[in-house]
N, C-alpha and C. Protein backbone atom coordinates (compact mmCIF):
# COMPACT_ATOMS: atom_id res chain seq x y z
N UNK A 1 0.82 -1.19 0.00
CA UNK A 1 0.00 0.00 0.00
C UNK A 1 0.87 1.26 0.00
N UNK A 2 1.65 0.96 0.88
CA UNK A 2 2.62 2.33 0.75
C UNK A 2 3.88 2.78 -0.47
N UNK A 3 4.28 1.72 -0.89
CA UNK A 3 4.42 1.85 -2.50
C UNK A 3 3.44 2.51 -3.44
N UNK A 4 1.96 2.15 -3.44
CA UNK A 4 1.16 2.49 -3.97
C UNK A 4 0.97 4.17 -4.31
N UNK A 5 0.85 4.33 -2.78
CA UNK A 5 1.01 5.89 -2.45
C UNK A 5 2.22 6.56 -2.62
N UNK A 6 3.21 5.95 -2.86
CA UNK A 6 4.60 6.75 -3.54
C UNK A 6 4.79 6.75 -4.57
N UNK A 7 3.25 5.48 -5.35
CA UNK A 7 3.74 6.02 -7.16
C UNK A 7 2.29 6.98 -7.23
N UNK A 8 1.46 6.82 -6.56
CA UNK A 8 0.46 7.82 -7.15
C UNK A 8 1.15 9.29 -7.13
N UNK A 9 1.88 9.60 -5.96
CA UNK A 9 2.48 11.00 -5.76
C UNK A 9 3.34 11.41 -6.93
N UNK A 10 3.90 10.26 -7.16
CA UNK A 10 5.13 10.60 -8.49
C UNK A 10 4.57 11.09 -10.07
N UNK A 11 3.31 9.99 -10.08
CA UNK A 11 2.23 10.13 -11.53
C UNK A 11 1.88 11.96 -11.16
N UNK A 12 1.77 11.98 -10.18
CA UNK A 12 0.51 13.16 -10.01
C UNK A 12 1.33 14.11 -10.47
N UNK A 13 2.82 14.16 -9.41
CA UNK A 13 4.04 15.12 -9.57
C UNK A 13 4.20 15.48 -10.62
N UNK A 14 4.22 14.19 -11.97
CA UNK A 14 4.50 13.78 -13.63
C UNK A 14 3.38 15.02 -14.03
N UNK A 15 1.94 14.82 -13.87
CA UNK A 15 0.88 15.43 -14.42
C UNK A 15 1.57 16.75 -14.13
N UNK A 16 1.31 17.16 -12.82
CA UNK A 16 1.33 18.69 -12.43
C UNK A 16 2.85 19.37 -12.99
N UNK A 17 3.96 18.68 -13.51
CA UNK A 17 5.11 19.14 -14.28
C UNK A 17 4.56 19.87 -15.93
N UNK A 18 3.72 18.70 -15.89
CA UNK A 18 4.02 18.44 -17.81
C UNK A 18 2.94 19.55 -18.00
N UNK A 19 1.46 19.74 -17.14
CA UNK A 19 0.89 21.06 -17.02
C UNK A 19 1.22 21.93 -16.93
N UNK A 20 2.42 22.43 -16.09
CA UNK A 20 2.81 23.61 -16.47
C UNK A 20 3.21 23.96 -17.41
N UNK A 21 3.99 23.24 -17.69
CA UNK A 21 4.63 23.40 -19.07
C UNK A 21 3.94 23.59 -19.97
N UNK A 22 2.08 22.84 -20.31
CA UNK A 22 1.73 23.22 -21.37
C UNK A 22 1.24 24.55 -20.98
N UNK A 23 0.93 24.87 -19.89
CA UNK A 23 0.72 26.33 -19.79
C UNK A 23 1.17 26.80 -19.58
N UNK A 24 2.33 27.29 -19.01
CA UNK A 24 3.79 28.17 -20.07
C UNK A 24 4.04 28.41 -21.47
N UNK A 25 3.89 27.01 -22.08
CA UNK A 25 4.00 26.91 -23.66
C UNK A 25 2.45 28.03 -24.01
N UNK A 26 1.06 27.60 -23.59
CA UNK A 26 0.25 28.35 -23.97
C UNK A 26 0.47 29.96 -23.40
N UNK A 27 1.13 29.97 -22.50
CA UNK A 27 1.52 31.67 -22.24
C UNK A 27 2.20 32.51 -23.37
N UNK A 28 3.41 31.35 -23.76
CA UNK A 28 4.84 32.22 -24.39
C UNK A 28 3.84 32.23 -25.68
N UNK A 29 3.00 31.59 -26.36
CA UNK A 29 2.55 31.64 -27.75
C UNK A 29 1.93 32.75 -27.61
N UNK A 30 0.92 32.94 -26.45
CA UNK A 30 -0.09 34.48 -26.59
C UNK A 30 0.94 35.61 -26.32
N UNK A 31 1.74 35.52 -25.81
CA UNK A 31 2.74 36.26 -26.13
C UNK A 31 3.37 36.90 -27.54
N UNK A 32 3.56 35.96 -27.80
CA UNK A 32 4.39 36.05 -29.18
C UNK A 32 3.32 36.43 -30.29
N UNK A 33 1.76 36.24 -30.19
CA UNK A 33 1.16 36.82 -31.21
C UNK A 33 0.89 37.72 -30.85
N UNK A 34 0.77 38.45 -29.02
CA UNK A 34 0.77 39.45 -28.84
C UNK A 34 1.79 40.49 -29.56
N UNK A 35 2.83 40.00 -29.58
CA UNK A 35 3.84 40.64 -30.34
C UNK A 35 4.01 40.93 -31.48
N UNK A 36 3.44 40.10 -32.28
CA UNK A 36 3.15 39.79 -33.88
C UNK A 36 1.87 40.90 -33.85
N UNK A 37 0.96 41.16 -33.54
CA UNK A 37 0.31 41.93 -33.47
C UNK A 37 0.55 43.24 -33.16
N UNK A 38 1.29 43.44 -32.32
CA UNK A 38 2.17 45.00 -32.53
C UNK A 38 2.84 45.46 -33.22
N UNK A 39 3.32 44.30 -33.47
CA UNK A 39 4.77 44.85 -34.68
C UNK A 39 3.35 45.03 -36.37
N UNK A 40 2.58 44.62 -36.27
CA UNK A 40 2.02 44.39 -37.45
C UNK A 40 1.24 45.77 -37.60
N UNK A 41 0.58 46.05 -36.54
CA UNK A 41 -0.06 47.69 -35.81
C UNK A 41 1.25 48.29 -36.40
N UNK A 42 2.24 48.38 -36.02
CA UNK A 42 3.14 49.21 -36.08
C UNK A 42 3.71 49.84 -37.70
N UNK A 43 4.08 48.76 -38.32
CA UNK A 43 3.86 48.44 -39.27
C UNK A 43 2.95 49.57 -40.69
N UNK A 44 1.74 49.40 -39.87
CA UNK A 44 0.36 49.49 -40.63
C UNK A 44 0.14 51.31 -40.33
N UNK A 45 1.17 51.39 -39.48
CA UNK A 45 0.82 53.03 -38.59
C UNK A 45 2.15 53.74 -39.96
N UNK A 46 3.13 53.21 -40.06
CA UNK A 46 4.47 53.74 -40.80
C UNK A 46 4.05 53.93 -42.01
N UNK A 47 3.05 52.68 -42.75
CA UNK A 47 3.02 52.94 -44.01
C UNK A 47 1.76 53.82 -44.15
N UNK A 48 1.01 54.35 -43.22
CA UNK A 48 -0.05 55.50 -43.40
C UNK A 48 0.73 56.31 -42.75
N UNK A 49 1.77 56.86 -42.19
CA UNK A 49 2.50 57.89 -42.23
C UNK A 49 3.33 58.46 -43.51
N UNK A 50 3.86 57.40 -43.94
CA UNK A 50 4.60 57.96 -45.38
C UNK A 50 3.78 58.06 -46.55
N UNK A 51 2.13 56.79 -46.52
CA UNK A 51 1.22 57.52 -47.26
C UNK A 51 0.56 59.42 -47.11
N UNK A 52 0.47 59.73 -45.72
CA UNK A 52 0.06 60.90 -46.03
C UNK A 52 1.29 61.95 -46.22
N UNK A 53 2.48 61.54 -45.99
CA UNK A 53 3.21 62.95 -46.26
C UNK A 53 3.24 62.68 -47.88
N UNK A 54 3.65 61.19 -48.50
CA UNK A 54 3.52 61.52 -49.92
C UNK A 54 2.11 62.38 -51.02
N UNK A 55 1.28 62.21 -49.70
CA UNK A 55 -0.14 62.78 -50.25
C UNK A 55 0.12 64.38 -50.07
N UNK A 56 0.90 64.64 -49.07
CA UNK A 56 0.87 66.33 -48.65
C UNK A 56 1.89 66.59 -49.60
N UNK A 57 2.57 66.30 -50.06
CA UNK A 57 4.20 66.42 -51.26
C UNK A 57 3.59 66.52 -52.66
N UNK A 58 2.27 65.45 -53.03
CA UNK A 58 2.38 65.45 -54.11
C UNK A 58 1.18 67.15 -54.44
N UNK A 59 0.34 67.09 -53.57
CA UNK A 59 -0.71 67.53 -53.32
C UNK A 59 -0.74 68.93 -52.75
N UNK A 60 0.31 69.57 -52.51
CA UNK A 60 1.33 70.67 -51.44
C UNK A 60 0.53 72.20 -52.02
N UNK A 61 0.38 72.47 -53.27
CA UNK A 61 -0.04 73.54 -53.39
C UNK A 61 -1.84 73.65 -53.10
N UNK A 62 -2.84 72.47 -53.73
CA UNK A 62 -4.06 72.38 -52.96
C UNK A 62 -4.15 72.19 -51.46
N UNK A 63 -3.05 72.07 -50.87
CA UNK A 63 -2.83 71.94 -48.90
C UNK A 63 -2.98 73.16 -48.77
N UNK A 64 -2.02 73.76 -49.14
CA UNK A 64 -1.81 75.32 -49.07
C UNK A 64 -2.71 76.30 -49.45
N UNK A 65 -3.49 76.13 -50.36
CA UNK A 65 -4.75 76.82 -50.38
C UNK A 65 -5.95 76.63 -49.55
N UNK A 66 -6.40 75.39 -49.34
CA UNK A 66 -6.71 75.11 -48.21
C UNK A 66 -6.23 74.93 -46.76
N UNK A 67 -5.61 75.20 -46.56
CA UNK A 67 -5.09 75.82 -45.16
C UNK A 67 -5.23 77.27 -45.67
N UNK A 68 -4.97 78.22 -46.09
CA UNK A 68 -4.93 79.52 -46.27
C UNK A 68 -6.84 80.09 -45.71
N UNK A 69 -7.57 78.53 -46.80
CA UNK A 69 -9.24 78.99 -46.63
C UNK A 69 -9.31 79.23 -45.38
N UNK A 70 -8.87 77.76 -44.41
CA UNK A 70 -9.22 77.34 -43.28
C UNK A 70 -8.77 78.40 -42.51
N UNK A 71 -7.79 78.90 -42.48
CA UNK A 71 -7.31 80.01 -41.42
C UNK A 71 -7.98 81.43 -41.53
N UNK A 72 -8.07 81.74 -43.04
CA UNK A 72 -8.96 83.19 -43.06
C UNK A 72 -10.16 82.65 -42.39
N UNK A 73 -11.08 81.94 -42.43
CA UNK A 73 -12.43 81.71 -42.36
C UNK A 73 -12.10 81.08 -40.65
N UNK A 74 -11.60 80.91 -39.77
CA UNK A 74 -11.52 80.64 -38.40
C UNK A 74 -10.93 82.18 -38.08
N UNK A 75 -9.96 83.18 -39.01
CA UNK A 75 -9.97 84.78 -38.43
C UNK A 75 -11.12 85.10 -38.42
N UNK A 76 -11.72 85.05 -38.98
CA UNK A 76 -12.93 86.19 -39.57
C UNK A 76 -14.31 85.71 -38.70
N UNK A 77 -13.77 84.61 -37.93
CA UNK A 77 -15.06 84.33 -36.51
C UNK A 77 -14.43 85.95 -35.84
């Protein structure tokens, strides 16, 4: 009997190891797409930054007239 009870402890020990581990393993993955997901945000933020300055570059003299509208017409409140 008391053998018995020194392998159930060991199986159990076995279980409660190999569990962590898969939930560690399931931690580090949400991790890592957490990460994949920022970098991808990030990403997605750079290329609509260099989309709008190429839009203000190509587009620079209709900016400029409109900003000119926008500012007389916010004086003239």
């Amino acid at each position: 009997m008391q053998d018995l009870m020194v392998y159930v402890n060991e199986v159990m020990e076995e279980i409660r190891g190999r569990c962590a581990g898969v939930f560690c393993s399931a931690l580090s993955v949400g991790c890592e797409e957490s990460a994949q997901g920022t970098t991808e945000y990030a990403i997605l933020v750079g290329v609509l930054v260099v989309i709008a300055i190429v839009a203000i570059v190509a587009f620079r003299d209709r900016v400029s007239e409109l900003w000119d509208a926008i500012s007389s017409g916010i004086n003239s409140l």
